[in-house]
Protein backbone atom coordinates (compact mmCIF):
# COMPACT_ATOMS: atom_id res chain seq x y z
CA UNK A 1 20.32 17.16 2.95
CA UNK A 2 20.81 13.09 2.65
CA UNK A 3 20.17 12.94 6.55
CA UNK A 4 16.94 14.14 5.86
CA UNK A 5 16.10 11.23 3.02
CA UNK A 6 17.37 8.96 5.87
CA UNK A 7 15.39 10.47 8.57
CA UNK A 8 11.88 10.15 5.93
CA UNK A 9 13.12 6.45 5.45
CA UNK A 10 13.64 5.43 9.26
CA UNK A 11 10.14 7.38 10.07
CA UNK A 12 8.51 5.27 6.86
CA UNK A 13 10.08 2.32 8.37
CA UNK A 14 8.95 2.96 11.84
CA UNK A 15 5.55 3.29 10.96
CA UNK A 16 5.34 0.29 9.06
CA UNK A 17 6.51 -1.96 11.29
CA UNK A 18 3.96 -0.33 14.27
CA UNK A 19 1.40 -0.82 11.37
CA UNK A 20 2.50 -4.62 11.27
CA UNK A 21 2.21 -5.27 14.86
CA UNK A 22 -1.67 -3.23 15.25
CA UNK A 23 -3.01 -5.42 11.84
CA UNK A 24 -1.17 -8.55 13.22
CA UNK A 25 -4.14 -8.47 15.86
CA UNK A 26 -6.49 -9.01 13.10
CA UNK A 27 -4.69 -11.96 11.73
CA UNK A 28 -3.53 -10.08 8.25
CA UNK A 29 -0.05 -8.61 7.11
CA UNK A 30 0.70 -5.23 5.93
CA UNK A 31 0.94 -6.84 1.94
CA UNK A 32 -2.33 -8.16 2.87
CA UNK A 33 -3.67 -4.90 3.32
CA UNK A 34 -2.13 -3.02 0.96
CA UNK A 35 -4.14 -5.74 -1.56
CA UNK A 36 -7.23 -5.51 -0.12
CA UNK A 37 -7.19 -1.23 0.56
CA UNK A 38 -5.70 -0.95 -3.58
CA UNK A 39 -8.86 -3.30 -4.74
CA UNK A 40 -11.17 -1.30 -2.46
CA UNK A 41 -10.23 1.78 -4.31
CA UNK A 42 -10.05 0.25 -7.70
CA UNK A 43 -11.86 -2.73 -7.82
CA UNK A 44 -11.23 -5.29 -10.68
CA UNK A 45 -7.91 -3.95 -11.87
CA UNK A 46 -5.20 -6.16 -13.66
CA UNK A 47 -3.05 -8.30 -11.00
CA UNK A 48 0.29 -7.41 -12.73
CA UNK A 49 -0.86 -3.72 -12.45
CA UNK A 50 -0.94 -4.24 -8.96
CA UNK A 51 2.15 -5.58 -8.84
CA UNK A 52 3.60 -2.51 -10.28
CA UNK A 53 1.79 -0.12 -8.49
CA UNK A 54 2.66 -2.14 -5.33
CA UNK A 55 6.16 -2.43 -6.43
CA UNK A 56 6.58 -6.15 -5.91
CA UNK A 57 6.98 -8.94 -8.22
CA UNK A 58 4.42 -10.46 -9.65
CA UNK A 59 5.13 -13.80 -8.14
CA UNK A 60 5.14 -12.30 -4.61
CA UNK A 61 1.57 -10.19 -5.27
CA UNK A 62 0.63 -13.48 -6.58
CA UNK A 63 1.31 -15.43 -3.58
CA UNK A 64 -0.24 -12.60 -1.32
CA UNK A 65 -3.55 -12.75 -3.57
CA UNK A 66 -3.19 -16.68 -3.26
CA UNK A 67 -3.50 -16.35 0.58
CA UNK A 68 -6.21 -14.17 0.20
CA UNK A 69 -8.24 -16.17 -1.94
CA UNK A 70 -7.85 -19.21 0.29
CA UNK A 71 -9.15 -16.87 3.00
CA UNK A 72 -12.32 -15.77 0.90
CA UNK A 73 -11.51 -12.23 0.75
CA UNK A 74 -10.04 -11.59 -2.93
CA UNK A 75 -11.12 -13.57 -6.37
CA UNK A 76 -9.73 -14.00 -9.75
CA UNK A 77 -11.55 -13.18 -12.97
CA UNK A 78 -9.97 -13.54 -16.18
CA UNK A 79 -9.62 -10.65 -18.09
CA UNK A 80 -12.47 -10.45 -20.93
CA UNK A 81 -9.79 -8.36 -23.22
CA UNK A 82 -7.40 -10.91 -22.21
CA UNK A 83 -6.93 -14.38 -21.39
CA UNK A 84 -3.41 -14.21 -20.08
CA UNK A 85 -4.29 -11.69 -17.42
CA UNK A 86 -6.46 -12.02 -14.50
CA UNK A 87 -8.33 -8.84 -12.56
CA UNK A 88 -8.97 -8.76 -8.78
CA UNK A 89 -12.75 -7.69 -6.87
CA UNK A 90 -12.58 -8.09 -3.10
CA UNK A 91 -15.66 -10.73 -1.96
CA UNK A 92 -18.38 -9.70 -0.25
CA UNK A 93 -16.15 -11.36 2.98
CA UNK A 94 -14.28 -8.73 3.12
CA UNK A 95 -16.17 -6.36 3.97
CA UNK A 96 -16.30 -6.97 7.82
CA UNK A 97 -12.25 -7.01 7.68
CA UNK A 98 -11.85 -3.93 5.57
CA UNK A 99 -14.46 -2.21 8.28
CA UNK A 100 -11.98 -2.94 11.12
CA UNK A 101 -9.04 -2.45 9.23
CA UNK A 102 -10.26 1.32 7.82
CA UNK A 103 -11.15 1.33 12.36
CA UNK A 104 -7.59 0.50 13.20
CA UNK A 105 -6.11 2.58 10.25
CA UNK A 106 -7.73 5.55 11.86
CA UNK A 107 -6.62 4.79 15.89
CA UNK A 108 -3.41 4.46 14.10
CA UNK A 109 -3.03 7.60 12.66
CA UNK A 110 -4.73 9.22 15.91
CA UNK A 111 -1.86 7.95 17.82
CA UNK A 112 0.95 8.69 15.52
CA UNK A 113 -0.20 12.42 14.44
CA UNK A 114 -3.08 12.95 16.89
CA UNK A 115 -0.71 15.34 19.15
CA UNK A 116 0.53 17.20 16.42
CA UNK A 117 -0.11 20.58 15.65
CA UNK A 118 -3.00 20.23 12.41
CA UNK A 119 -0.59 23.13 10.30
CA UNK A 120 2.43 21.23 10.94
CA UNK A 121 0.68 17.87 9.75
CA UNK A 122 -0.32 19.55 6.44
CA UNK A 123 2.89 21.49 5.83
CA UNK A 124 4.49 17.60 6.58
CA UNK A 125 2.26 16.72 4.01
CA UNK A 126 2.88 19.45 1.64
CA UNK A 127 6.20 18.50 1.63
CA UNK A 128 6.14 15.10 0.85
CA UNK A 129 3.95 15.41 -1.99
CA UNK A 130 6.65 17.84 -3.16
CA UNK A 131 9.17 15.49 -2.78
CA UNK A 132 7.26 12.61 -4.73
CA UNK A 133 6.81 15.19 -7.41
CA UNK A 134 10.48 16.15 -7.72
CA UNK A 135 11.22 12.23 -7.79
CA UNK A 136 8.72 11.79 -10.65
CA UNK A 137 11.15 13.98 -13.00
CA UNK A 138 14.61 12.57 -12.10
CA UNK A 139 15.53 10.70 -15.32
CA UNK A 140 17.63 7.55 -14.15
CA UNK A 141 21.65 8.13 -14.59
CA UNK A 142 23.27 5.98 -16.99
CA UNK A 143 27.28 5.13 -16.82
CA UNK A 144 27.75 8.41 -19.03
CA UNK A 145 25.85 10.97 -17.37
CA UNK A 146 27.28 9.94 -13.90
């Protein structure tokens, strides 16, 4: 069974790094994406949120959002709730990059699963959302329950 864990984790990190190399042509990194296609869904939410859902450290999403500012693609706005905390709207700039990003997104995935049999694609992702589900309800070991 752990060979097939490995086998999900090579294939994950397979993918991302052809992912890399395709968005590289458009002058943006993966972590750049992932910014700009998370604010795209949910516009204005909290920067340390995104951080957690991103699974980074805030000081890394920070710099990432940083680069993207510079670039006129992502702003700040504090919080109205909250001073401390800052939310995150993609600029009207982006727009033109998100458009060929959603394009390459879509070769991509036409040239990674576009020879596969449709059923097989859906049972593949059947099973991963099964997978992610049993991984929601492991509690973490401590030292006495290992």
């Amino acid at each position: 069974m752990e060979q097939l864990a490995w086998d999900i984790g090579e294939t994950s990190l397979a993918i991302r790094r052809a992912f890399d190399r395709k968005a590289a042509m458009l002058g943006i990194t993966r972590a750049q994406w992932r910014v700009l296609a998370h604010l795209d869904h949910q516009p204005g939410r909290k920067q340390v949120e995104l951080a957690d859902r991103m699974d980074v450290e805030p000081i890394t999403l920070c710099r990432i959002v940083d680069k993207l500012e510079e670039a006129g693609l992502v702003e700040r706005r504090r919080d109205p709730d909250d001073r401390r905390a800052w939310r995150l709207y993609l600029c009207e700039s982006a727009a033109p990059l998100l458009t060929k990003l959603h394009a390459l997104a879509d070769e991509f995935s036409a040239d990674v699963f576009g020879n596969l049999d449709p059923a097989a694609v859906q049972q593949g992702k059947d099973l991963l959302a099964a997978i992610r589900h049993n991984l929601s309800g492991l509690a973490p070991r401590t030292k006495a329950s290992a």
